[in-house]
PDB file of N, CA and C in Angstrom:
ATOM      1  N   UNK A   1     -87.957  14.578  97.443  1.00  0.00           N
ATOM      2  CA  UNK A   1     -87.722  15.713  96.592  1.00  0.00           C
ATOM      3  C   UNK A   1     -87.596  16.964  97.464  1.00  0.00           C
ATOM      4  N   UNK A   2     -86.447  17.955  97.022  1.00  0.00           N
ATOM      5  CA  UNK A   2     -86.162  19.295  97.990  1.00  0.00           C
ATOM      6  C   UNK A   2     -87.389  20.669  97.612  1.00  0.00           C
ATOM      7  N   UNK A   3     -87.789  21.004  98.522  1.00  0.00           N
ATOM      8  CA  UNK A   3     -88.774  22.241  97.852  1.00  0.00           C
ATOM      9  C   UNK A   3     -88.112  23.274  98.316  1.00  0.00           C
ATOM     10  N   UNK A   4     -87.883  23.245  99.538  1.00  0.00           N
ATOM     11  CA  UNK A   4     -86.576  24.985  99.995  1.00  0.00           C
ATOM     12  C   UNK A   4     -85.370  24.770 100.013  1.00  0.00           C
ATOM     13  N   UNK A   5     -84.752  25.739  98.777  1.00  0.00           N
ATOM     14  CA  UNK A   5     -83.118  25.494  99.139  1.00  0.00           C
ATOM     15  C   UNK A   5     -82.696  26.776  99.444  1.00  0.00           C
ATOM     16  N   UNK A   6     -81.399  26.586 100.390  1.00  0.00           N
ATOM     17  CA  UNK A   6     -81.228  28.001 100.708  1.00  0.00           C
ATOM     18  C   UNK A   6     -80.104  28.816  99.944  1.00  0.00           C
ATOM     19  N   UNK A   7     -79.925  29.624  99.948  1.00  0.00           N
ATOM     20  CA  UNK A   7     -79.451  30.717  98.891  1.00  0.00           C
ATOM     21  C   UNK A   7     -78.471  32.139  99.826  1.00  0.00           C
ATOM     22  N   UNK A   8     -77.183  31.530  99.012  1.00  0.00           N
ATOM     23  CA  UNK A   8     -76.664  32.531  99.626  1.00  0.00           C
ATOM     24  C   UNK A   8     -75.984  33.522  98.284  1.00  0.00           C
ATOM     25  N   UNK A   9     -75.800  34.643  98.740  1.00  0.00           N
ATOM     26  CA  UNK A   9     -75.216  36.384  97.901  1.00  0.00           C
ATOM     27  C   UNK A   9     -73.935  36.069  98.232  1.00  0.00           C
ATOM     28  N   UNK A  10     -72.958  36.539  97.672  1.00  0.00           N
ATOM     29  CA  UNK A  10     -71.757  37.025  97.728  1.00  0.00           C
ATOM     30  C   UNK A  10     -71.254  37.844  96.489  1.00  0.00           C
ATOM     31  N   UNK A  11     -70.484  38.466  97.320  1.00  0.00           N
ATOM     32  CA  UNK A  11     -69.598  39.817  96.303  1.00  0.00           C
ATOM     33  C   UNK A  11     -68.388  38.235  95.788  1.00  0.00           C
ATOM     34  N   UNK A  12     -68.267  37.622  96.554  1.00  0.00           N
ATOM     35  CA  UNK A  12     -66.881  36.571  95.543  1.00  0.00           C
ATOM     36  C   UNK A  12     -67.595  35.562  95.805  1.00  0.00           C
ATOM     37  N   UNK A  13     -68.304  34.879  94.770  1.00  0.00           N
ATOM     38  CA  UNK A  13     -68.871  33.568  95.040  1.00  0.00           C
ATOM     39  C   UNK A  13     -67.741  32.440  94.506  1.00  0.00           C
ATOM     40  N   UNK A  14     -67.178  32.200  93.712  1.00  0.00           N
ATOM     41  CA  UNK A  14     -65.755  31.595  93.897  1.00  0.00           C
ATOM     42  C   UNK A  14     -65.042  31.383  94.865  1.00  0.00           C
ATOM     43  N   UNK A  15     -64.654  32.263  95.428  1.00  0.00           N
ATOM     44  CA  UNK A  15     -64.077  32.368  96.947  1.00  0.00           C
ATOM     45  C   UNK A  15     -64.893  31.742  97.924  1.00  0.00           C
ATOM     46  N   UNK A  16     -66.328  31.940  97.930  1.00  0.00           N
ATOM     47  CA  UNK A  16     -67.105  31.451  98.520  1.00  0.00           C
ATOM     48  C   UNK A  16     -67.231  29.877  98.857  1.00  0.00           C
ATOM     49  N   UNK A  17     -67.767  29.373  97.295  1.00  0.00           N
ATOM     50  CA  UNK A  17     -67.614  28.193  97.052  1.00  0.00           C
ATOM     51  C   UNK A  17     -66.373  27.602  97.569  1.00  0.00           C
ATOM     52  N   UNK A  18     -65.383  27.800  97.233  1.00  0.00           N
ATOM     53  CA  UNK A  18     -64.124  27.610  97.343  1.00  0.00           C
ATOM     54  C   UNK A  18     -63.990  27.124  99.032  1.00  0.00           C
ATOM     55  N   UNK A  19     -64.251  27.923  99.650  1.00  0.00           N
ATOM     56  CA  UNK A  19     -64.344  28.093 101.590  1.00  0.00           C
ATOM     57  C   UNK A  19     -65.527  26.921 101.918  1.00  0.00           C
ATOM     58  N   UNK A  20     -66.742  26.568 100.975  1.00  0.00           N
ATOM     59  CA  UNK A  20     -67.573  25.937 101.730  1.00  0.00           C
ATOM     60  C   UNK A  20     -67.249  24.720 101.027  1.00  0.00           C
ATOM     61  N   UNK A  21     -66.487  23.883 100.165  1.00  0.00           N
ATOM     62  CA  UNK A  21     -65.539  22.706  99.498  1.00  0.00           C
ATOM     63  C   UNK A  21     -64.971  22.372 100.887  1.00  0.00           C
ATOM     64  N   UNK A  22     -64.031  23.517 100.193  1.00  0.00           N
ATOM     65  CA  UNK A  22     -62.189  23.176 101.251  1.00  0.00           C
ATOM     66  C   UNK A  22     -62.602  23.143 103.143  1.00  0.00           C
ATOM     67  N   UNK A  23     -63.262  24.081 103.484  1.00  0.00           N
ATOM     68  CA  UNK A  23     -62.857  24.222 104.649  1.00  0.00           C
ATOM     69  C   UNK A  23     -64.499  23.719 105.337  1.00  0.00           C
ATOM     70  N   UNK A  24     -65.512  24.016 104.809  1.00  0.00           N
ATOM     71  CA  UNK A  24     -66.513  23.612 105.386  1.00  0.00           C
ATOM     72  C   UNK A  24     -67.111  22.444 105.480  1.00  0.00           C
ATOM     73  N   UNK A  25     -66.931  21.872 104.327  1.00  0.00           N
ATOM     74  CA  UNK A  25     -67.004  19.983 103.643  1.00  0.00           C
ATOM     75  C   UNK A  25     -67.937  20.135 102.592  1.00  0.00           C
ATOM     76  N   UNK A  26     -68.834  21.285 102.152  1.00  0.00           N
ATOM     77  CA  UNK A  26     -69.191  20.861 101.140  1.00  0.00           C
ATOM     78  C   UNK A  26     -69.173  19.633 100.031  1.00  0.00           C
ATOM     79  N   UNK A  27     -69.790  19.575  98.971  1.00  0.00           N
ATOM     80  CA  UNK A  27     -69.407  18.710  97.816  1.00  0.00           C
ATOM     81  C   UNK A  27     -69.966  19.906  96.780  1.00  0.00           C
ATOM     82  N   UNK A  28     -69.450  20.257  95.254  1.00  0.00           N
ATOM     83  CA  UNK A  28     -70.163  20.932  94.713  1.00  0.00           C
ATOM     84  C   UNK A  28     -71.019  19.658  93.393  1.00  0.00           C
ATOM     85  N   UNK A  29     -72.194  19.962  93.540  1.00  0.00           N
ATOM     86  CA  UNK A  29     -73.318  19.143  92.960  1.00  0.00           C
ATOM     87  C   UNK A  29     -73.145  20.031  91.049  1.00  0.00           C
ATOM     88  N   UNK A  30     -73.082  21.156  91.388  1.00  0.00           N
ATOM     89  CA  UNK A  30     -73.118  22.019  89.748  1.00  0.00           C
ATOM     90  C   UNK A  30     -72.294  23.237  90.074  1.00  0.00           C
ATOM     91  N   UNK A  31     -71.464  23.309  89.203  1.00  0.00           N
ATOM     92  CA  UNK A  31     -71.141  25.172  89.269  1.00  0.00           C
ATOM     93  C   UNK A  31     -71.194  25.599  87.697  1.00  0.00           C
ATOM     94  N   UNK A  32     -71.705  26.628  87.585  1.00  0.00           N
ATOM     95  CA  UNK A  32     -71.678  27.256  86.341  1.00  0.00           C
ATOM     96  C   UNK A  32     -71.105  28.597  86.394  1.00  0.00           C
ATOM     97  N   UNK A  33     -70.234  29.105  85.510  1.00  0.00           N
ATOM     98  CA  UNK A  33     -69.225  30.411  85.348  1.00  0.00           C
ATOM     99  C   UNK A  33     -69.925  30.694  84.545  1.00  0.00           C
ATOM    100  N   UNK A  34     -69.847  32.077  83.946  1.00  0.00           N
ATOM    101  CA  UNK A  34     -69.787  33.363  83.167  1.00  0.00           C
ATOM    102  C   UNK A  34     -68.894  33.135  82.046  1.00  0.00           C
ATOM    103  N   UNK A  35     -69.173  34.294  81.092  1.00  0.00           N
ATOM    104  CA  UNK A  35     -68.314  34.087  79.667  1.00  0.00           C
ATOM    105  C   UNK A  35     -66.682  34.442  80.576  1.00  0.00           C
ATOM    106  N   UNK A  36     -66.153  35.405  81.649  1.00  0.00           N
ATOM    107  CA  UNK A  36     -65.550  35.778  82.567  1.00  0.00           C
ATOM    108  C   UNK A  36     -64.945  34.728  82.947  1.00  0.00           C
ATOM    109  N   UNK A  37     -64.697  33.536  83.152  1.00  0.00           N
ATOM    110  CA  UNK A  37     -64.822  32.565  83.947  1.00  0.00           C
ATOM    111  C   UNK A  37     -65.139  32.341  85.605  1.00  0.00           C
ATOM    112  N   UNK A  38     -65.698  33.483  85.759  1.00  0.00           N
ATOM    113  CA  UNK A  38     -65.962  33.598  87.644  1.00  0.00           C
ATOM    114  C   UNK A  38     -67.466  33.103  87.713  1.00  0.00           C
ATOM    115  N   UNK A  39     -67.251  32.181  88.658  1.00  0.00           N
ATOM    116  CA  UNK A  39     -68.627  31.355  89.306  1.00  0.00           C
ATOM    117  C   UNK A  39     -70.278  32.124  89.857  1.00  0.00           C
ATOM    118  N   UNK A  40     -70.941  32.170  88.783  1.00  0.00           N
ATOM    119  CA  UNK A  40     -72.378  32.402  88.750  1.00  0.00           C
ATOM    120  C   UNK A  40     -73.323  32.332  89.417  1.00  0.00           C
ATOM    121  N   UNK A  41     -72.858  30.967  89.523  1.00  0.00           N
ATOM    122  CA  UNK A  41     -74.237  29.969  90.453  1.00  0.00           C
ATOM    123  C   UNK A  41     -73.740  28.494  90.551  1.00  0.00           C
ATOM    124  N   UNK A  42     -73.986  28.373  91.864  1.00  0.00           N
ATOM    125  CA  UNK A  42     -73.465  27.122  92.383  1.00  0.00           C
ATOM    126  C   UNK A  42     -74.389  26.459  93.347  1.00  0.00           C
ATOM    127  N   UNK A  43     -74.452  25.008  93.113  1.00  0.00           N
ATOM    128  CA  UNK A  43     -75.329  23.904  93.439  1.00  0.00           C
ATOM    129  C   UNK A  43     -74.179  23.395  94.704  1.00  0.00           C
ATOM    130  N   UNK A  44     -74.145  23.248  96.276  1.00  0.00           N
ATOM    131  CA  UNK A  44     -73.591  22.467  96.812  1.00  0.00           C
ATOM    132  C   UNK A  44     -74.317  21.307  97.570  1.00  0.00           C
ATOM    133  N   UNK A  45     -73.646  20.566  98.187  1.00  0.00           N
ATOM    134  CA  UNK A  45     -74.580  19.135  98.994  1.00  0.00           C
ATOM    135  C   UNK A  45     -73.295  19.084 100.214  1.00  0.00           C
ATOM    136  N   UNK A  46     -74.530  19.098 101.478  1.00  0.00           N
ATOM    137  CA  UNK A  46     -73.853  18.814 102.598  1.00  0.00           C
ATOM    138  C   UNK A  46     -75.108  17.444 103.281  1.00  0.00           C
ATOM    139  N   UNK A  47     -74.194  16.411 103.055  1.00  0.00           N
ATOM    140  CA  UNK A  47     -75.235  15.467 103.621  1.00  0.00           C
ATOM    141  C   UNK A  47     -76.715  15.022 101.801  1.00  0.00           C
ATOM    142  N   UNK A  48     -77.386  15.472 102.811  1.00  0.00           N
ATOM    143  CA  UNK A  48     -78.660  15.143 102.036  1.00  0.00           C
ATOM    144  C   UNK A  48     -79.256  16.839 101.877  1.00  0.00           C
ATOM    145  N   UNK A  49     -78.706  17.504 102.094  1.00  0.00           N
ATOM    146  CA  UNK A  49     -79.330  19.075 101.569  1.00  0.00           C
ATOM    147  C   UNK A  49     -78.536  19.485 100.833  1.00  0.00           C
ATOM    148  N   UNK A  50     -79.178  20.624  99.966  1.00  0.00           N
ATOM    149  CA  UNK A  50     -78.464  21.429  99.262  1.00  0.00           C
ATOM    150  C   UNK A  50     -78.773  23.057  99.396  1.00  0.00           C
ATOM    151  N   UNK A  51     -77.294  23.821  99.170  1.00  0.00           N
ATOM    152  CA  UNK A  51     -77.520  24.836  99.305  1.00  0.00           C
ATOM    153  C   UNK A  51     -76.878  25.693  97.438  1.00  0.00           C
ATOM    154  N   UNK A  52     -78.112  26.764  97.216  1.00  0.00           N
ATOM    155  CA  UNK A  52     -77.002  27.865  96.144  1.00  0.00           C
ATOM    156  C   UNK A  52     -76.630  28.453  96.325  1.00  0.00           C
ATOM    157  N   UNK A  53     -75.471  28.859  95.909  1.00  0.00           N
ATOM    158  CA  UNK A  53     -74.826  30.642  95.674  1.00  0.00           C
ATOM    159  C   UNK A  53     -74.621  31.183  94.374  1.00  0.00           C
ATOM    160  N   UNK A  54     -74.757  32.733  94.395  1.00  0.00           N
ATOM    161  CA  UNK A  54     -75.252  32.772  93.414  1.00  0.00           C
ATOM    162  C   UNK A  54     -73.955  34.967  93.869  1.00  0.00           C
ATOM    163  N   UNK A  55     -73.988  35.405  92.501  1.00  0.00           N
ATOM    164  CA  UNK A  55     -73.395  36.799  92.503  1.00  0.00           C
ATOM    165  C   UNK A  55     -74.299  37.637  93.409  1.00  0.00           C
ATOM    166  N   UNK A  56     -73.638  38.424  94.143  1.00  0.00           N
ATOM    167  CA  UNK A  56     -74.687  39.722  94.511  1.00  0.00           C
ATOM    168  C   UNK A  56     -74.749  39.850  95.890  1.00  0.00           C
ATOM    169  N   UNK A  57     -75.123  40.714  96.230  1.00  0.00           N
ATOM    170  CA  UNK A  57     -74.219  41.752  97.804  1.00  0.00           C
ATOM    171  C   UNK A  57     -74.957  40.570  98.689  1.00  0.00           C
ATOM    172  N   UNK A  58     -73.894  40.066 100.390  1.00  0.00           N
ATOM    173  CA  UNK A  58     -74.321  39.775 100.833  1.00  0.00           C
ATOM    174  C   UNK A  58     -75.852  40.105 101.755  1.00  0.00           C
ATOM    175  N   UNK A  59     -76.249  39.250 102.357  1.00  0.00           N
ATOM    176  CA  UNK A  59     -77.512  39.845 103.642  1.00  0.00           C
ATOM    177  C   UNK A  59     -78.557  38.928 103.776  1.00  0.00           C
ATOM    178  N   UNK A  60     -79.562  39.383 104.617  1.00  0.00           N
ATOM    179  CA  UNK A  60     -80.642  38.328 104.919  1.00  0.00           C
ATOM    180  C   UNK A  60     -79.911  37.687 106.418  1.00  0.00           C
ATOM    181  N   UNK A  61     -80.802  36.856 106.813  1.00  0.00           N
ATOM    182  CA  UNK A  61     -80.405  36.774 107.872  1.00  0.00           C
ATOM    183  C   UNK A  61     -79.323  35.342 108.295  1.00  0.00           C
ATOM    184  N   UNK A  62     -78.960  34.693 107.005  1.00  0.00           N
ATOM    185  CA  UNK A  62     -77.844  34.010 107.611  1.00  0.00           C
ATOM    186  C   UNK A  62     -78.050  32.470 107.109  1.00  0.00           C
ATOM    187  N   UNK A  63     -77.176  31.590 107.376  1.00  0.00           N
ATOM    188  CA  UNK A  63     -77.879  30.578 106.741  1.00  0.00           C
ATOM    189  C   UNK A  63     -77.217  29.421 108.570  1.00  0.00           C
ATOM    190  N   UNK A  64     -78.181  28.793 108.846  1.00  0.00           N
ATOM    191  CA  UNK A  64     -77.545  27.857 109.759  1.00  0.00           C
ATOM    192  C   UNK A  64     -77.309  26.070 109.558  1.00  0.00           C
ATOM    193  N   UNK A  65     -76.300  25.489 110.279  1.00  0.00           N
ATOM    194  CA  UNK A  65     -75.850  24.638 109.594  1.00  0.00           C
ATOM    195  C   UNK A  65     -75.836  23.487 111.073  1.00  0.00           C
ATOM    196  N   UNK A  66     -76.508  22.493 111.134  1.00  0.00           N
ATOM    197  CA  UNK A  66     -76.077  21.555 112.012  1.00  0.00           C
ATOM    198  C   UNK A  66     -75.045  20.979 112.097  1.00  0.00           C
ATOM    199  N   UNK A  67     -74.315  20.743 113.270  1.00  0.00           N
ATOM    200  CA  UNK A  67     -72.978  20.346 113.277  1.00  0.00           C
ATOM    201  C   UNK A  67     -73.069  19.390 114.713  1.00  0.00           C
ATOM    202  N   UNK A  68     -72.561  17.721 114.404  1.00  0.00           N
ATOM    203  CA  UNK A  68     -72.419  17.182 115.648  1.00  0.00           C
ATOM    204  C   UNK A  68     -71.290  17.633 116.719  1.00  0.00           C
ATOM    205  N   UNK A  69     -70.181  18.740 116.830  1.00  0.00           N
ATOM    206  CA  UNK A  69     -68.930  18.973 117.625  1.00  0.00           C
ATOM    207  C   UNK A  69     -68.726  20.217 116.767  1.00  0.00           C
ATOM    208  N   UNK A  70     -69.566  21.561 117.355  1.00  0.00           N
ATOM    209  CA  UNK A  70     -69.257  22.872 116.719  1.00  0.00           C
ATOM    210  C   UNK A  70     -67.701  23.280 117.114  1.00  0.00           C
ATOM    211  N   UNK A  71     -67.366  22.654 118.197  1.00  0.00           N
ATOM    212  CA  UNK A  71     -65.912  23.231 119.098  1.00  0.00           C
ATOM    213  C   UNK A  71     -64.918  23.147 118.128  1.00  0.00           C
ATOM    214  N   UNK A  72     -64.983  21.712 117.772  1.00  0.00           N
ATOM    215  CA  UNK A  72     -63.838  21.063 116.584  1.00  0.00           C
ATOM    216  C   UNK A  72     -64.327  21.962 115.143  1.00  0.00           C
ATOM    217  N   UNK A  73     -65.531  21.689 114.830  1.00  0.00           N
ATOM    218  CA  UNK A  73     -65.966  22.602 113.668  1.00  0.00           C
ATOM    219  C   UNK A  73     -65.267  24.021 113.458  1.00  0.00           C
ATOM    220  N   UNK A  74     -65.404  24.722 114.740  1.00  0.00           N
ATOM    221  CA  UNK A  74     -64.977  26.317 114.830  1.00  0.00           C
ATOM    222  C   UNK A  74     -63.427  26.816 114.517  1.00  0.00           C
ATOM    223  N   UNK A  75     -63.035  25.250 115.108  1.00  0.00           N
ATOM    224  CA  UNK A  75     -61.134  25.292 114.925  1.00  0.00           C
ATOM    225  C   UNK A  75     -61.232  24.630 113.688  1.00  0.00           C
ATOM    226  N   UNK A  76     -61.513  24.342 113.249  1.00  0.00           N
ATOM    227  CA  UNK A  76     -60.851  24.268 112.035  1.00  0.00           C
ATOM    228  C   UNK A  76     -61.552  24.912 110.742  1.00  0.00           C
ATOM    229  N   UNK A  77     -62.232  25.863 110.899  1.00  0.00           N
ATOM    230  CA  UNK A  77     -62.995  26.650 110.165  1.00  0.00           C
ATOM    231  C   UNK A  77     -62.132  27.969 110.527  1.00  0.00           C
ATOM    232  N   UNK A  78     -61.608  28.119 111.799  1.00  0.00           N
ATOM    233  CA  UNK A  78     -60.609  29.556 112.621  1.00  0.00           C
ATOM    234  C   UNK A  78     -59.603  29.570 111.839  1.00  0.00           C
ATOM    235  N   UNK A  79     -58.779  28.322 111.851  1.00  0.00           N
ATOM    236  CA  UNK A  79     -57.548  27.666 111.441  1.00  0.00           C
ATOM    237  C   UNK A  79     -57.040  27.843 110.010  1.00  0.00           C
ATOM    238  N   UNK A  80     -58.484  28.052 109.145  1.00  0.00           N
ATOM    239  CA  UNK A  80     -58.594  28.529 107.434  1.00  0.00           C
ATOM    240  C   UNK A  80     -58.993  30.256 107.359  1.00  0.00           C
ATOM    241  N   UNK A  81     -58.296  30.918 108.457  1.00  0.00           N
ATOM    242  CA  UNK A  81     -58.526  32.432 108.806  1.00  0.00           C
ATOM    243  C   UNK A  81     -59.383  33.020 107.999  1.00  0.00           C
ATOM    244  N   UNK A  82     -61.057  32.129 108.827  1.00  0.00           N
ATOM    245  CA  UNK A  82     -62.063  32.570 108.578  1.00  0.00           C
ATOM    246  C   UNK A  82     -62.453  33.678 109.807  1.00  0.00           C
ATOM    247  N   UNK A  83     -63.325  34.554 109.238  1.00  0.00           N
ATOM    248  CA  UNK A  83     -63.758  35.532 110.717  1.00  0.00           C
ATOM    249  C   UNK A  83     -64.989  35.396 111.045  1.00  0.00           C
ATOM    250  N   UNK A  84     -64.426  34.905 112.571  1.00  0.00           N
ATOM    251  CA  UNK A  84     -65.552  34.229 113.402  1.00  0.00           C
ATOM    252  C   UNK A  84     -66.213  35.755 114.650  1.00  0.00           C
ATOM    253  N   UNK A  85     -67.573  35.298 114.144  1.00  0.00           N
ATOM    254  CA  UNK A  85     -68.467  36.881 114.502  1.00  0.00           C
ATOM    255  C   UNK A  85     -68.835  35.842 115.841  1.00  0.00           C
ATOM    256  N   UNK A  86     -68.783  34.828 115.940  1.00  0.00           N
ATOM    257  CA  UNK A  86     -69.224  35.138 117.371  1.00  0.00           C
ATOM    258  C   UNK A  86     -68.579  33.239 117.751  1.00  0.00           C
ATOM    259  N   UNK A  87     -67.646  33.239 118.728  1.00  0.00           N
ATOM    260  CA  UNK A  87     -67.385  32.100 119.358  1.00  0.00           C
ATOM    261  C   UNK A  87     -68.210  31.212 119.506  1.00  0.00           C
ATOM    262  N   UNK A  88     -67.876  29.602 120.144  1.00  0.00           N
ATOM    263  CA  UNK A  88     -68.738  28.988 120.672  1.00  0.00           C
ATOM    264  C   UNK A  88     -69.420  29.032 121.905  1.00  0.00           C
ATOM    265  N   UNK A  89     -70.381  28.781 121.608  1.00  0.00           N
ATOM    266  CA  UNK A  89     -71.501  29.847 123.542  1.00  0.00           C
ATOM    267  C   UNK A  89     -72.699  28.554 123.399  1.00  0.00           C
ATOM    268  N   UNK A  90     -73.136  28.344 124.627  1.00  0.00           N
ATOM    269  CA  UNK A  90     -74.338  27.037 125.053  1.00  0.00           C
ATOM    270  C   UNK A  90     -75.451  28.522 124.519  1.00  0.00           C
ATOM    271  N   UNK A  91     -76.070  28.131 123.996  1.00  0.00           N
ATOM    272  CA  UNK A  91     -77.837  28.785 123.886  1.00  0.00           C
ATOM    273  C   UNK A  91     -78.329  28.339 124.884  1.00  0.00           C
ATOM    274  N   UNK A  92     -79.201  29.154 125.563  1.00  0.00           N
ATOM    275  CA  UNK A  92     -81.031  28.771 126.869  1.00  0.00           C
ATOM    276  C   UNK A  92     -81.387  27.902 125.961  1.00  0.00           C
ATOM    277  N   UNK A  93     -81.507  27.416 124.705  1.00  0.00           N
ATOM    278  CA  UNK A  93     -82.300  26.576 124.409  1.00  0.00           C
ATOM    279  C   UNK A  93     -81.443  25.151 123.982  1.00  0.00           C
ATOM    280  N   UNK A  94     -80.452  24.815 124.554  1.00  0.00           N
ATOM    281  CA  UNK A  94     -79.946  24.320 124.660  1.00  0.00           C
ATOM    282  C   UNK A  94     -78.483  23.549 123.762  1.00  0.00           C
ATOM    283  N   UNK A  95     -78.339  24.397 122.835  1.00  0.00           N
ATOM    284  CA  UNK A  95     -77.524  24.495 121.416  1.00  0.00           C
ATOM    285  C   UNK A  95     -75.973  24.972 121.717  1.00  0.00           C
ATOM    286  N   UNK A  96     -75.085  24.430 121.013  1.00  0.00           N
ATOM    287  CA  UNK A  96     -73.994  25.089 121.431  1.00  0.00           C
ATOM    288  C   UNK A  96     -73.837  25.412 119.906  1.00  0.00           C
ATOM    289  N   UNK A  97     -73.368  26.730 119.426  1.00  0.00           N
ATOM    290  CA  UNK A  97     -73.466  27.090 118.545  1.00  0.00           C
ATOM    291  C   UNK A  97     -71.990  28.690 118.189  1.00  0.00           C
ATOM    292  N   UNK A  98     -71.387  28.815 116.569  1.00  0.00           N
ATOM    293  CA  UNK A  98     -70.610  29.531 116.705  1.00  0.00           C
ATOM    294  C   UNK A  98     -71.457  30.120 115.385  1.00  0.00           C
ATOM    295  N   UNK A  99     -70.371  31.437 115.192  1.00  0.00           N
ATOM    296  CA  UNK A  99     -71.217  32.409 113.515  1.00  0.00           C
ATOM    297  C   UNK A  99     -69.539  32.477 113.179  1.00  0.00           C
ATOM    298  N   UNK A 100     -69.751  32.633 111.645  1.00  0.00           N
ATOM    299  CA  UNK A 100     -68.709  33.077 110.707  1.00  0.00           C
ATOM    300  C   UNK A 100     -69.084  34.106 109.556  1.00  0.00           C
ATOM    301  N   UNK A 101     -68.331  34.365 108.874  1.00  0.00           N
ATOM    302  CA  UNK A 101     -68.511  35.316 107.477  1.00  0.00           C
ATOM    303  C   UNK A 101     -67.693  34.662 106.773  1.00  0.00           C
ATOM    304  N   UNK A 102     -67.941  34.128 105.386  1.00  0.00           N
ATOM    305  CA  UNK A 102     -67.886  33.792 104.652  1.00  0.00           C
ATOM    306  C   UNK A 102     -66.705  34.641 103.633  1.00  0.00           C
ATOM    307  N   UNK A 103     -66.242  34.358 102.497  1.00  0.00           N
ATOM    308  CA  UNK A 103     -64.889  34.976 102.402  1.00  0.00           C
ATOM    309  C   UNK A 103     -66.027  36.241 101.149  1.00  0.00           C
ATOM    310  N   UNK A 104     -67.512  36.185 100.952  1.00  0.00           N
ATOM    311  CA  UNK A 104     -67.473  36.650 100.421  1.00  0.00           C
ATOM    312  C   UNK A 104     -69.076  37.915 101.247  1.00  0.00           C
ATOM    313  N   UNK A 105     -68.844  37.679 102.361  1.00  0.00           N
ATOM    314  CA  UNK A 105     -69.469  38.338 103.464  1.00  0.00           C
ATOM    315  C   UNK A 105     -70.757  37.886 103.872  1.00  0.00           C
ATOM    316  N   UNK A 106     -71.478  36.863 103.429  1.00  0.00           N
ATOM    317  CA  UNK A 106     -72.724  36.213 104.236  1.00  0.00           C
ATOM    318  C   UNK A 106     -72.115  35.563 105.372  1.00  0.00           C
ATOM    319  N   UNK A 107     -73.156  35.947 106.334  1.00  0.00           N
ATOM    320  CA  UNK A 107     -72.713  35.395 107.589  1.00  0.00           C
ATOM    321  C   UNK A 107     -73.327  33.854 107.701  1.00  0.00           C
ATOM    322  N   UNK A 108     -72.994  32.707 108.355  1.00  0.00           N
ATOM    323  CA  UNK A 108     -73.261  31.256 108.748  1.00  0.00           C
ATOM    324  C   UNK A 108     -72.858  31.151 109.848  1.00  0.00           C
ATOM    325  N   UNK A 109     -74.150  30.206 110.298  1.00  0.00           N
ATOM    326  CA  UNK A 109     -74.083  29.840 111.767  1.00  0.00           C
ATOM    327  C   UNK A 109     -74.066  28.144 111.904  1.00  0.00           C
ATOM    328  N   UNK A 110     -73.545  27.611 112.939  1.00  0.00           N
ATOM    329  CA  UNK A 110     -73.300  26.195 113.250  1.00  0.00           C
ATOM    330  C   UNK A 110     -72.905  26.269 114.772  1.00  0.00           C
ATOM    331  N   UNK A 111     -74.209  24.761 114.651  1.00  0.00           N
ATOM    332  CA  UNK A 111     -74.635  24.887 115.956  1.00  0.00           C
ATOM    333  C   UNK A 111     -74.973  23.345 116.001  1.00  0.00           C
ATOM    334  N   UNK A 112     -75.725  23.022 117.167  1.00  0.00           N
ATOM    335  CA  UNK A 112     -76.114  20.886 117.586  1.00  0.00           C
ATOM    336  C   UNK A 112     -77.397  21.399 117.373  1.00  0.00           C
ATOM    337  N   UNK A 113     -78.206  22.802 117.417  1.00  0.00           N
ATOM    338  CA  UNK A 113     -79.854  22.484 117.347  1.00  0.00           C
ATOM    339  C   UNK A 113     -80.073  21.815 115.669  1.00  0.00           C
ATOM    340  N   UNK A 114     -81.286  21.141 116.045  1.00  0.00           N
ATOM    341  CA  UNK A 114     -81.821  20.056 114.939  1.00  0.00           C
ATOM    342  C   UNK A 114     -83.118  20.349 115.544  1.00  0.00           C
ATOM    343  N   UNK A 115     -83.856  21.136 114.841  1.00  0.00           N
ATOM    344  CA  UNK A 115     -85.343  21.157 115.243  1.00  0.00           C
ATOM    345  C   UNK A 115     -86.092  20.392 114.696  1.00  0.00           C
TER     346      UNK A 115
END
């Protein structure tokens, strides 16, 4: 059973969702819209975790994402002219790891650390 899920803001959570489906691999587990039809709150599954999104200004400090081959990850996350805040770089602690922004401005990081 999951007790922390992580939670991300966006000003376009549609768009959002949309970017972590198509381009990130998501699966969406639930989405629920508004009388509006624009996406509320959303349940995704990567693997065996899940993450929400939900309306409302990005921030906080980010959400990070294990990835076995961030290099390949980064190109083809670049390739869906996402904006990448920071290339792929080795960490001192031994991680190779890149950052993005999201189409609806939370930033995500992916990287090989697995603590």
């Amino acid at each position: 059973m999951r007790t922390i899920y992580a939670l991300a803001r966006s000003e376009e959570p549609g768009a959002t969702v949309d970017w972590l489906v198509n381009v990130i691999g998501f699966s969406a587990h639930s989405v629920a819209k508004g009388d509006d039809g624009q996406v509320s709150h959303a349940e995704l599954v990567l693997g065996d975790d899940m993450i929400m999104v939900g309306q409302g200004r990005p921030g906080g400090p980010g959400i990070y994402i294990a990835v076995d081959d961030p290099d390949a990850h980064h190109d083809r996350v670049a390739a869906a002219d996402t904006e990448i805040t920071q290339k792929p770089t080795d960490q001192p602690y031994g991680s190779r790891e890149y950052a993005c922004k999201d189409p609806g401005g939370s930033d995500w990081y992916f990287g090989t650390y697995r603590p």
